[in-house]
PDB file of N, CA and C in Angstrom:
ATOM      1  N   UNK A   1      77.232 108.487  54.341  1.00  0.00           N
ATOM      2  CA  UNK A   1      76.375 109.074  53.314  1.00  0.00           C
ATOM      3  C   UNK A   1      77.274 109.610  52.197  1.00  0.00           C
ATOM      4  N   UNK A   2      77.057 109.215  50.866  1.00  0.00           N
ATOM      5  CA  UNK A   2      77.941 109.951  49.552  1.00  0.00           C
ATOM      6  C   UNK A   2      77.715 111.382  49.469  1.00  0.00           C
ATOM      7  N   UNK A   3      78.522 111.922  49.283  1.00  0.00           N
ATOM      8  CA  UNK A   3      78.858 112.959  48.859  1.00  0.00           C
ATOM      9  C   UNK A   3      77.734 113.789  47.678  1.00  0.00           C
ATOM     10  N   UNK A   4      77.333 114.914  47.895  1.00  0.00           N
ATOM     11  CA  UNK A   4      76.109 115.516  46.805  1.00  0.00           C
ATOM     12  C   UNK A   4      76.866 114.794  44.900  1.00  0.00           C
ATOM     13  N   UNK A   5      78.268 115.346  45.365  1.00  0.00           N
ATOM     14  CA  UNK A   5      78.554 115.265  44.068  1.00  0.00           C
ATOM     15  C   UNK A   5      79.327 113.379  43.467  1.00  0.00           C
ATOM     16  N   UNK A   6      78.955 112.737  44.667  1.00  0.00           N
ATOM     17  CA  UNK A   6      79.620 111.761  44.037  1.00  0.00           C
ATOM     18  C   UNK A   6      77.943 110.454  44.018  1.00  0.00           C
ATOM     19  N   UNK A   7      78.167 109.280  43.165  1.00  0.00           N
ATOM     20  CA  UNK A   7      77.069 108.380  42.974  1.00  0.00           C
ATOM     21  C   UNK A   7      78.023 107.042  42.322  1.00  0.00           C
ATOM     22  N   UNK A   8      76.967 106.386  42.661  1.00  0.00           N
ATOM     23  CA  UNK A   8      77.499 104.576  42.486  1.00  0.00           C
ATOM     24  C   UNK A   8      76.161 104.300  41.340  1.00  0.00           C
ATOM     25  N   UNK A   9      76.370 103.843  40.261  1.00  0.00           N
ATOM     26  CA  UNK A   9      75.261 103.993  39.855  1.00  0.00           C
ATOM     27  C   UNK A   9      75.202 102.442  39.218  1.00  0.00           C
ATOM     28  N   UNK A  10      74.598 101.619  39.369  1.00  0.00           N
ATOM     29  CA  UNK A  10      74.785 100.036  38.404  1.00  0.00           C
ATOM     30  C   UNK A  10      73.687  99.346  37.849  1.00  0.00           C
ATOM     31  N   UNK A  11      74.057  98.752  36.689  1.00  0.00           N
ATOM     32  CA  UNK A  11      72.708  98.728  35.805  1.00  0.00           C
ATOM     33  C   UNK A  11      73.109  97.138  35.474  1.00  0.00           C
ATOM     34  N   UNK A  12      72.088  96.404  34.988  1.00  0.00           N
ATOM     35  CA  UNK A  12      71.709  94.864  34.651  1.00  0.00           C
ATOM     36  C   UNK A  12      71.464  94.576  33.163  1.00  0.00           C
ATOM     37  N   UNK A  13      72.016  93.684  32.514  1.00  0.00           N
ATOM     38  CA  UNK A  13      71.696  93.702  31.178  1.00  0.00           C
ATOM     39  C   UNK A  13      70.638  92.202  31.385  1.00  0.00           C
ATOM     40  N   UNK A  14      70.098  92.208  30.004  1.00  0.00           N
ATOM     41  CA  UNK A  14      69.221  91.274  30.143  1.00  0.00           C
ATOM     42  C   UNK A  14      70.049  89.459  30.299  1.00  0.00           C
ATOM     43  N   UNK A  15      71.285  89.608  29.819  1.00  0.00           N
ATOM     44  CA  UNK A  15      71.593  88.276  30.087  1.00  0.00           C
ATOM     45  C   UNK A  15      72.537  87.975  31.534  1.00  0.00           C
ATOM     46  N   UNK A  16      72.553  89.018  32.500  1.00  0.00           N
ATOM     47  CA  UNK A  16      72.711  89.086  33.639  1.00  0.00           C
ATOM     48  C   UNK A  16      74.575  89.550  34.138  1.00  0.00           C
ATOM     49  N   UNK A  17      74.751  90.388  32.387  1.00  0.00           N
ATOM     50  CA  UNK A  17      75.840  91.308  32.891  1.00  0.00           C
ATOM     51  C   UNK A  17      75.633  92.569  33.494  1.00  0.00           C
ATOM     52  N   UNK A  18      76.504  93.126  34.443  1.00  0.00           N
ATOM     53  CA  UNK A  18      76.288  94.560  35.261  1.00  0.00           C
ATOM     54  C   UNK A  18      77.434  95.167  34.489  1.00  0.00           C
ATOM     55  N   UNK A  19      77.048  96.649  34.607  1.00  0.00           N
ATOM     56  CA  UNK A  19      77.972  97.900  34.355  1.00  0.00           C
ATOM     57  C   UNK A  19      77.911  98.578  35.514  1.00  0.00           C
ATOM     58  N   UNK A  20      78.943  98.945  36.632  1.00  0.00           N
ATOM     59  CA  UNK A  20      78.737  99.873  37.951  1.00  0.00           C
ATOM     60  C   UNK A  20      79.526 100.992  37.442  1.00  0.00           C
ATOM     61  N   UNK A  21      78.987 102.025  37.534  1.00  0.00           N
ATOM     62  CA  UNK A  21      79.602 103.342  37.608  1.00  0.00           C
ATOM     63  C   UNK A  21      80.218 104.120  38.829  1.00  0.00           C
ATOM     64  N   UNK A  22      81.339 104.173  39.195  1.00  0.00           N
ATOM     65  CA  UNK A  22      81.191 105.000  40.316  1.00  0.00           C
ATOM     66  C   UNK A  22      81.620 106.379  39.545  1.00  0.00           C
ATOM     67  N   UNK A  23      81.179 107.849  40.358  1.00  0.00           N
ATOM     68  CA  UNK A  23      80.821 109.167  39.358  1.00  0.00           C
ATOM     69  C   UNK A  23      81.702 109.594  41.004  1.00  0.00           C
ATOM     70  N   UNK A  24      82.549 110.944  40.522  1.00  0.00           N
ATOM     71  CA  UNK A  24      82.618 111.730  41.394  1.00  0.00           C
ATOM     72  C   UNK A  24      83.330 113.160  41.006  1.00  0.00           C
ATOM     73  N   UNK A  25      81.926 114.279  41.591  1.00  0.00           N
ATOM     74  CA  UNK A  25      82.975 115.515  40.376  1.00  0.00           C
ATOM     75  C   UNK A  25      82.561 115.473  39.013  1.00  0.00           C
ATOM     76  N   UNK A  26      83.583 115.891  38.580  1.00  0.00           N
ATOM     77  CA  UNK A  26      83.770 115.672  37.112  1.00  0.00           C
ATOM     78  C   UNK A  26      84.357 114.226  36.217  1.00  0.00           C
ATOM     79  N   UNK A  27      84.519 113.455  37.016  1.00  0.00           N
ATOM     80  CA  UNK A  27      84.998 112.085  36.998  1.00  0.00           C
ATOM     81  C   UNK A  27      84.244 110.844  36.668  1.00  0.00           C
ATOM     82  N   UNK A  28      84.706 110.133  36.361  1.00  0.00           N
ATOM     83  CA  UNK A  28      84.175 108.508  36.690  1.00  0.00           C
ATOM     84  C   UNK A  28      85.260 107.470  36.029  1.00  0.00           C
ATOM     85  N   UNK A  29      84.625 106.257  36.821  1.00  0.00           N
ATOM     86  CA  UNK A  29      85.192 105.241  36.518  1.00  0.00           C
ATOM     87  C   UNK A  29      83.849 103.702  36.164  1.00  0.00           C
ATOM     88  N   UNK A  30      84.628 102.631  35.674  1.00  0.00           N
ATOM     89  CA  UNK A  30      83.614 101.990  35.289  1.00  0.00           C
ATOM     90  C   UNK A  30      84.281 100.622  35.355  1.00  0.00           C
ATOM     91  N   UNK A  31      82.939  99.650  35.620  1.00  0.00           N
ATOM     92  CA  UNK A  31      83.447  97.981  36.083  1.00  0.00           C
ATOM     93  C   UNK A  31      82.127  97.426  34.813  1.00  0.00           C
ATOM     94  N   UNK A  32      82.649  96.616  34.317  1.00  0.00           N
ATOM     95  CA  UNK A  32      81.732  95.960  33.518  1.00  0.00           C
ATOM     96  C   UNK A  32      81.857  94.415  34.060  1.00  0.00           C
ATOM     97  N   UNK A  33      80.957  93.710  34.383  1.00  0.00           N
ATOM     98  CA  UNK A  33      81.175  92.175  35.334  1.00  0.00           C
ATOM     99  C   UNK A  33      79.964  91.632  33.696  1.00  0.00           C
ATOM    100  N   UNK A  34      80.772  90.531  33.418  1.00  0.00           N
ATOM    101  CA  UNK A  34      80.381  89.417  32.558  1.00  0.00           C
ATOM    102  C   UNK A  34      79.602  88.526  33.275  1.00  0.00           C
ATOM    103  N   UNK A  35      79.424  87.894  34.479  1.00  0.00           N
ATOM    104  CA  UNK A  35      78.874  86.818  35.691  1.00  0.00           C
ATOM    105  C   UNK A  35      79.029  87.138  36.838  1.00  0.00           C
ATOM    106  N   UNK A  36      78.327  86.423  37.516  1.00  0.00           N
ATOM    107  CA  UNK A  36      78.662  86.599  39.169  1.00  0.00           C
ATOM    108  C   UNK A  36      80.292  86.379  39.640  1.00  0.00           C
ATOM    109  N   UNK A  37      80.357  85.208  38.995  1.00  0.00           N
ATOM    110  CA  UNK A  37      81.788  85.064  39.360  1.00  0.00           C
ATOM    111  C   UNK A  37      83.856  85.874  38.471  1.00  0.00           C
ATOM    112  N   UNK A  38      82.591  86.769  37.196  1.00  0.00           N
ATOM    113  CA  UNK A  38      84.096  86.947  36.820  1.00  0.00           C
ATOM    114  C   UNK A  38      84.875  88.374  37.085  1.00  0.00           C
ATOM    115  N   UNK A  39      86.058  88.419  37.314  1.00  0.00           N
ATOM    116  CA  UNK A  39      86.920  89.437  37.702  1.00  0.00           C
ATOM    117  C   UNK A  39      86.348  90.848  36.839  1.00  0.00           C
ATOM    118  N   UNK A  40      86.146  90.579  35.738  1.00  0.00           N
ATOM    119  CA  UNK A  40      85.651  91.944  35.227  1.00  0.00           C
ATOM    120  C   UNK A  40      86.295  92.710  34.659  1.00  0.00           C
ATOM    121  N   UNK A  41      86.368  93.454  33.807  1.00  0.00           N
ATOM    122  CA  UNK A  41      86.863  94.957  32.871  1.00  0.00           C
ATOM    123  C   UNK A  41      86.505  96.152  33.949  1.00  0.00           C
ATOM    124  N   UNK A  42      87.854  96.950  33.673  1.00  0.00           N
ATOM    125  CA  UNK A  42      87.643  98.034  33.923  1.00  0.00           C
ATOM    126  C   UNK A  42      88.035  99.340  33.189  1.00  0.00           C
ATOM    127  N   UNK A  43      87.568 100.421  33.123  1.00  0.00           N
ATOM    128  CA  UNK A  43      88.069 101.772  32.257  1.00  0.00           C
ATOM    129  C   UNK A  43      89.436 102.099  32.692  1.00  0.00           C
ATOM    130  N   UNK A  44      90.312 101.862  31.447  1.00  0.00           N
ATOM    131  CA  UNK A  44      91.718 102.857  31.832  1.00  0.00           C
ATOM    132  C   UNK A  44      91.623 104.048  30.595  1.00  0.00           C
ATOM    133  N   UNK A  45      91.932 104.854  30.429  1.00  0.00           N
ATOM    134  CA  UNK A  45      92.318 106.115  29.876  1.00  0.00           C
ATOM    135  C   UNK A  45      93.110 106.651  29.389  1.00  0.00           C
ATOM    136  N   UNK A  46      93.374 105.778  28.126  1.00  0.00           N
ATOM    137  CA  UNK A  46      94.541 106.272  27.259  1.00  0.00           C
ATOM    138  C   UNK A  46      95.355 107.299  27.077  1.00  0.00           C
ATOM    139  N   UNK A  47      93.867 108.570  26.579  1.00  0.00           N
ATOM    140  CA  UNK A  47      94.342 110.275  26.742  1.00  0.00           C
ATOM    141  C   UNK A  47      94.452 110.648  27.736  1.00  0.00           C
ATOM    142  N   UNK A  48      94.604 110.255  29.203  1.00  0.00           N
ATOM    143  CA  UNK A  48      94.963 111.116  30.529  1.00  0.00           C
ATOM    144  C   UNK A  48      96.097 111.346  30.144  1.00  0.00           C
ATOM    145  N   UNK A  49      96.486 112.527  30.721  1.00  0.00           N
ATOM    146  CA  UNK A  49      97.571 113.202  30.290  1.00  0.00           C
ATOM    147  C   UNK A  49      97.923 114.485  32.062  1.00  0.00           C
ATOM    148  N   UNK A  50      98.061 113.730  32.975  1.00  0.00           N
ATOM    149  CA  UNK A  50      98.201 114.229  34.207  1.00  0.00           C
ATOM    150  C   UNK A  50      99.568 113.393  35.209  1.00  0.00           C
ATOM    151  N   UNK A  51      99.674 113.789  35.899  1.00  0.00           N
ATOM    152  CA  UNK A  51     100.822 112.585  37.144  1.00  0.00           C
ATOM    153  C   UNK A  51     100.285 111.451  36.991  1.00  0.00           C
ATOM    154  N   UNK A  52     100.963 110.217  36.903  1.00  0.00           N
ATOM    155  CA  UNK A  52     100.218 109.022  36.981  1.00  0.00           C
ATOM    156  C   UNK A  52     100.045 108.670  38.181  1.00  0.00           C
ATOM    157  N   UNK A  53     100.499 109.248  39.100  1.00  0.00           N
ATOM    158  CA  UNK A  53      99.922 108.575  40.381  1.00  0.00           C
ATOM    159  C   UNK A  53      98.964 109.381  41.036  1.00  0.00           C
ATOM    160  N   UNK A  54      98.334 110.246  40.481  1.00  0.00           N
ATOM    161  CA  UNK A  54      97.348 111.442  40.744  1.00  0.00           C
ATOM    162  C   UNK A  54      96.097 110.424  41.257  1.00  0.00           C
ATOM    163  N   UNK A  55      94.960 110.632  42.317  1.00  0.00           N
ATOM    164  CA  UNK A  55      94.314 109.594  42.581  1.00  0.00           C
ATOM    165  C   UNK A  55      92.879 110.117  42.530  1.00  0.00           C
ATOM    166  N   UNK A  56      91.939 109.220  42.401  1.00  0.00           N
ATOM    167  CA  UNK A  56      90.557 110.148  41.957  1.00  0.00           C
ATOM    168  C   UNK A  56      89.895 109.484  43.404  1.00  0.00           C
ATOM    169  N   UNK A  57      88.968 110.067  44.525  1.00  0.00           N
ATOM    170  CA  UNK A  57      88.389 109.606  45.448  1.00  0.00           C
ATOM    171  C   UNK A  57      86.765 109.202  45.071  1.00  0.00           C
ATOM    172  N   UNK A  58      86.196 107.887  45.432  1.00  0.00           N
ATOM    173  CA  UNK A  58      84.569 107.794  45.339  1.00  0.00           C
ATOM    174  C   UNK A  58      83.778 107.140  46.511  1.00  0.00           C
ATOM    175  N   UNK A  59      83.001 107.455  46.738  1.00  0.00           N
ATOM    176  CA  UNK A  59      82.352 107.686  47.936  1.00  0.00           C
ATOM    177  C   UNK A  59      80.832 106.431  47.490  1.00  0.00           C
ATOM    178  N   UNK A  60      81.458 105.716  47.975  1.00  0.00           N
ATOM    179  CA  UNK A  60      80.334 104.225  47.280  1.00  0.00           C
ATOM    180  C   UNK A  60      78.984 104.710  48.576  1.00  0.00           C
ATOM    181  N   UNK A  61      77.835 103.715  47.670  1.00  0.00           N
ATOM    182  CA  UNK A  61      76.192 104.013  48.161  1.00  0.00           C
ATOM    183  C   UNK A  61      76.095 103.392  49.991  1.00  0.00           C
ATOM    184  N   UNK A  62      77.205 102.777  50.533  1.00  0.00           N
ATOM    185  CA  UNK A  62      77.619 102.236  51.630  1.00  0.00           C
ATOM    186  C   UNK A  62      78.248 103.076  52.615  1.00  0.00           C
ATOM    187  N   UNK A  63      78.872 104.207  51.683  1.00  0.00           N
ATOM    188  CA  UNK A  63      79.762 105.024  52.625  1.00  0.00           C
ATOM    189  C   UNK A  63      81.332 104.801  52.450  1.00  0.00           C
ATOM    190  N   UNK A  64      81.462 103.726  52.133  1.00  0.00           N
ATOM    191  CA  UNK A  64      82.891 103.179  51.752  1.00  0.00           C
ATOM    192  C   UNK A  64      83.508 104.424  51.049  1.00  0.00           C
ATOM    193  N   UNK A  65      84.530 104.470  51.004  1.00  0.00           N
ATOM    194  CA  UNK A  65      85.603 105.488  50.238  1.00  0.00           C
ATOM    195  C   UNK A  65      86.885 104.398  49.803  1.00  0.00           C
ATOM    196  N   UNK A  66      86.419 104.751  48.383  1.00  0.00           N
ATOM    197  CA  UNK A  66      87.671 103.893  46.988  1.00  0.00           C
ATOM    198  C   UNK A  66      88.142 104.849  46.513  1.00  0.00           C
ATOM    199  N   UNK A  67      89.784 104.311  46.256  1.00  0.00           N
ATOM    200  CA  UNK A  67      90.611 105.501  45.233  1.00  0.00           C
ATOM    201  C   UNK A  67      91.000 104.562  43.991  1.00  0.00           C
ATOM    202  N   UNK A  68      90.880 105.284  42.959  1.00  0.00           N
ATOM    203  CA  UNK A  68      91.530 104.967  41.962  1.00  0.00           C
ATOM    204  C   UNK A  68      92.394 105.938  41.390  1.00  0.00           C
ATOM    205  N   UNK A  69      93.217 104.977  40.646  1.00  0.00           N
ATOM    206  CA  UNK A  69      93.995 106.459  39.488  1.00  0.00           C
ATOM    207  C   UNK A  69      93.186 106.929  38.673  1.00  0.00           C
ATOM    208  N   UNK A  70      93.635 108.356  38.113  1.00  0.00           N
ATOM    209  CA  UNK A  70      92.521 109.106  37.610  1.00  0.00           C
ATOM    210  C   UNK A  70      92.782 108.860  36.421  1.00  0.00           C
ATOM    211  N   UNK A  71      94.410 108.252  36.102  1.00  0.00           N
ATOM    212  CA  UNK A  71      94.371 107.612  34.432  1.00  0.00           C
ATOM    213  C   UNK A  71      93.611 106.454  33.999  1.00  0.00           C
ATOM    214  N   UNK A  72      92.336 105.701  35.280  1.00  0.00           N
ATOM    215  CA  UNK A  72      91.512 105.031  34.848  1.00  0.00           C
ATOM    216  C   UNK A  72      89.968 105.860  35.068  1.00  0.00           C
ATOM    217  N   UNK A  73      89.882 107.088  34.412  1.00  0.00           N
ATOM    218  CA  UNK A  73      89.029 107.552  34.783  1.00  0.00           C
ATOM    219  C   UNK A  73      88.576 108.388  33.228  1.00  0.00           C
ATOM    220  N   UNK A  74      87.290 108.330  33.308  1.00  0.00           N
ATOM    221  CA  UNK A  74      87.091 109.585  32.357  1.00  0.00           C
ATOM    222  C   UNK A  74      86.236 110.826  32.215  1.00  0.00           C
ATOM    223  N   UNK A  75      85.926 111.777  31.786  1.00  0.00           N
ATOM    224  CA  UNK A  75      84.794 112.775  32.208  1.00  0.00           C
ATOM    225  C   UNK A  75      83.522 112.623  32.231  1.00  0.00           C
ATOM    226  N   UNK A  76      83.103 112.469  33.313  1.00  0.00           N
ATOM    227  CA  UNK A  76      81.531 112.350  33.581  1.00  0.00           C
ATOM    228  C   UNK A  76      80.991 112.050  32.342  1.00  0.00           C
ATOM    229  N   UNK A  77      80.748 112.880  31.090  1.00  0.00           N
ATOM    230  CA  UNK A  77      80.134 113.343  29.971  1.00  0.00           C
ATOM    231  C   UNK A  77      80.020 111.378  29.127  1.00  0.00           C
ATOM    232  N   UNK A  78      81.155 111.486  29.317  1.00  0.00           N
ATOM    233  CA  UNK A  78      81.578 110.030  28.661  1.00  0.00           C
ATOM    234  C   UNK A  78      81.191 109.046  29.331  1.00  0.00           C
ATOM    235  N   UNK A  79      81.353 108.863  30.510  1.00  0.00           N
ATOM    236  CA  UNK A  79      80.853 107.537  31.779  1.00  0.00           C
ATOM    237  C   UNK A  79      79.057 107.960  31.679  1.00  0.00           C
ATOM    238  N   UNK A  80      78.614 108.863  31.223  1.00  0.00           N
ATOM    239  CA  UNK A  80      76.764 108.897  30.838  1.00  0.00           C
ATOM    240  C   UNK A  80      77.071 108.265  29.356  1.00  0.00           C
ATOM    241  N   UNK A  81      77.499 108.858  28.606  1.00  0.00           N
ATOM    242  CA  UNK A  81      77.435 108.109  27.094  1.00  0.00           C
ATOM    243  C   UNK A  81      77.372 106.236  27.071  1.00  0.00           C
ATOM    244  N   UNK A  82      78.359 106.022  27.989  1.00  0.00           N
ATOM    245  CA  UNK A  82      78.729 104.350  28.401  1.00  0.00           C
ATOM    246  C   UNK A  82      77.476 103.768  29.286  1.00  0.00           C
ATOM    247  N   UNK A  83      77.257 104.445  30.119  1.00  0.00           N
ATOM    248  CA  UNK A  83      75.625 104.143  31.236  1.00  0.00           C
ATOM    249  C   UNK A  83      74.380 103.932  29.583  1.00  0.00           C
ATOM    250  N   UNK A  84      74.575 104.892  29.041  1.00  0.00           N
ATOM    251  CA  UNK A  84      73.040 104.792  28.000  1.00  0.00           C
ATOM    252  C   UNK A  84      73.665 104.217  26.649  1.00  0.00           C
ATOM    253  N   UNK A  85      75.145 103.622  26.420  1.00  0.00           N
ATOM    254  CA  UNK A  85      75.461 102.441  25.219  1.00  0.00           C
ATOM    255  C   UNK A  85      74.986 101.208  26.073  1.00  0.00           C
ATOM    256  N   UNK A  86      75.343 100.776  27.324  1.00  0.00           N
ATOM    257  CA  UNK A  86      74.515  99.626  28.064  1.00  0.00           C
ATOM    258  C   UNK A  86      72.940  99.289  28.172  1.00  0.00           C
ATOM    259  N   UNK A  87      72.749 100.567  28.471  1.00  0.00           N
ATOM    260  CA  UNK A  87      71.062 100.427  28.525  1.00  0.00           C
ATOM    261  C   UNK A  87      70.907  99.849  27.215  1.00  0.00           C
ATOM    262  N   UNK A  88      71.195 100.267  26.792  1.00  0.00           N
ATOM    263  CA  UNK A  88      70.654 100.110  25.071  1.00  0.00           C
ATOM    264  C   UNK A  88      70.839  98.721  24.742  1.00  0.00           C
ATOM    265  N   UNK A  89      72.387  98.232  24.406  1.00  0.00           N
ATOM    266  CA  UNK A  89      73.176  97.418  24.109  1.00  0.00           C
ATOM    267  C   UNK A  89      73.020  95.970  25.138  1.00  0.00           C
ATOM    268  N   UNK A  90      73.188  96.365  25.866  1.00  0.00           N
ATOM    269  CA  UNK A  90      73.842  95.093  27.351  1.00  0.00           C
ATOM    270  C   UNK A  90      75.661  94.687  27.475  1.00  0.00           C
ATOM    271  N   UNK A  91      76.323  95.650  26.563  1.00  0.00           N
ATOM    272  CA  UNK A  91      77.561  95.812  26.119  1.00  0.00           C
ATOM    273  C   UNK A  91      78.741  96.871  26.582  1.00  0.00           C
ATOM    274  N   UNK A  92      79.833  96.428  27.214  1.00  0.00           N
ATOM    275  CA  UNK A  92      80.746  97.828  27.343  1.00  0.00           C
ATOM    276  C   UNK A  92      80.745  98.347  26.051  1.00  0.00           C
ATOM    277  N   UNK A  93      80.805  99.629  26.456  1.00  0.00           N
ATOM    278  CA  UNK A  93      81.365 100.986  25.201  1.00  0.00           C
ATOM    279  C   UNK A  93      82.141 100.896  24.515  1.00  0.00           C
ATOM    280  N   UNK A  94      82.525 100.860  23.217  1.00  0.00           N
ATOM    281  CA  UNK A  94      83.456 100.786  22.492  1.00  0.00           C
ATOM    282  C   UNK A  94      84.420 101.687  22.812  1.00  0.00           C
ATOM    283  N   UNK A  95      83.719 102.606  22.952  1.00  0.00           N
ATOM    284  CA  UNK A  95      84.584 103.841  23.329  1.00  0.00           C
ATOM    285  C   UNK A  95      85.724 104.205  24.067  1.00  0.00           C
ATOM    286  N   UNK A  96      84.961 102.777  25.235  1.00  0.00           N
ATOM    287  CA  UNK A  96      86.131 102.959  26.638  1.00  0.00           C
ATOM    288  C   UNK A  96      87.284 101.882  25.890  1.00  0.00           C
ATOM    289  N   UNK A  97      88.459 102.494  26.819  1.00  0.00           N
ATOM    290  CA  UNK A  97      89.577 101.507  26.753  1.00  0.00           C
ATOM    291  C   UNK A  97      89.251 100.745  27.799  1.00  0.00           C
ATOM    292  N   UNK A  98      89.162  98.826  27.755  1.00  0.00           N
ATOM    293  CA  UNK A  98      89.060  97.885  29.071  1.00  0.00           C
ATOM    294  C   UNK A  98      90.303  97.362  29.314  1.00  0.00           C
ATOM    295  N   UNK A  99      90.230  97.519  30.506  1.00  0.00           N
ATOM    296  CA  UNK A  99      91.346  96.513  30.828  1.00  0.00           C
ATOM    297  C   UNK A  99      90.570  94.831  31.612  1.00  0.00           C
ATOM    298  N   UNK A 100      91.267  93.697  31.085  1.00  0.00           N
ATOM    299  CA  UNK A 100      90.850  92.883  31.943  1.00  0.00           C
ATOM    300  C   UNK A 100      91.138  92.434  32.715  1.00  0.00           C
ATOM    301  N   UNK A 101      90.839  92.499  34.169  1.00  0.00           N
ATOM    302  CA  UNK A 101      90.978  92.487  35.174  1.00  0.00           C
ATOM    303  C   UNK A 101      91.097  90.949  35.906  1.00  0.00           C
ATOM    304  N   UNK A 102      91.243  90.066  34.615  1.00  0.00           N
ATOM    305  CA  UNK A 102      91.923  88.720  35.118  1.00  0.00           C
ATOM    306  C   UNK A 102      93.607  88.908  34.982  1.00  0.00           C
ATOM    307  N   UNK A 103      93.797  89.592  34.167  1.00  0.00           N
ATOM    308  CA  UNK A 103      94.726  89.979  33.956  1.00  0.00           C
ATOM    309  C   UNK A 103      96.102  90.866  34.723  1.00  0.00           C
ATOM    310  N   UNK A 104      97.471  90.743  34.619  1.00  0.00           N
ATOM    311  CA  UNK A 104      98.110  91.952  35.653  1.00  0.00           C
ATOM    312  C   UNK A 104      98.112  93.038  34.579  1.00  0.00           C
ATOM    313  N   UNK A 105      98.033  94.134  35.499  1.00  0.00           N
ATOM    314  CA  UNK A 105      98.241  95.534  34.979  1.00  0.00           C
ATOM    315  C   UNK A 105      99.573  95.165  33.975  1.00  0.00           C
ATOM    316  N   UNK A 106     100.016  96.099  33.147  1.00  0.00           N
ATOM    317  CA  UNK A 106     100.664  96.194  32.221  1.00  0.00           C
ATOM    318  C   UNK A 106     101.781  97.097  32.982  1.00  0.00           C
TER     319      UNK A 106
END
């Protein structure tokens, strides 16, 4: 069972891209999937400004427990702004920095 304070939250655009949020805390992170089959964007975080190997924990709708770095993470406040530019849009956030995840890390 997730955590009170943590949520998986994922939404459908009309041409059958997803945005998944996972939220935890004061946190989040974000997957934007183009198709069923493609690797996908994810949020990294330019302005983190903490240890880089500092790790953020999320507690998926399964029970599963994922870590990420928290320099791919951003404040709740912002991962809602990105949830309701999708609704709207069917588009990642301008806002966020993506990384693409066909791609190797940098």
């Amino acid at each position: 069972m997730p955590e009170p304070s943590s949520r998986e939250v994922w939404l459908e655009g009309a041409g059958g891209e997803r945005l998944c949020a996972l939220i935890s805390g004061g946190r989040g992170w974000l997957m934007f999937l183009r198709g069923p089959d493609d690797p996908g964007l994810s949020s990294r975080n330019p302005a983190y400004d903490a240890p880089g190997d500092a790790l953020a924990d999320f507690t998926l709708s399964n029970g599963q427990r994922d870590q990420y770095p928290l320099s791919w993470t951003y404040p709740v406040e912002v991962i809602e702004r990105a949830l309701d530019h999708f609704r709207s849009t069917g588009a990642p956030a301008p806002f966020i920095a993506w990384h693409d995840d066909a791609e190797p890390e940098a």
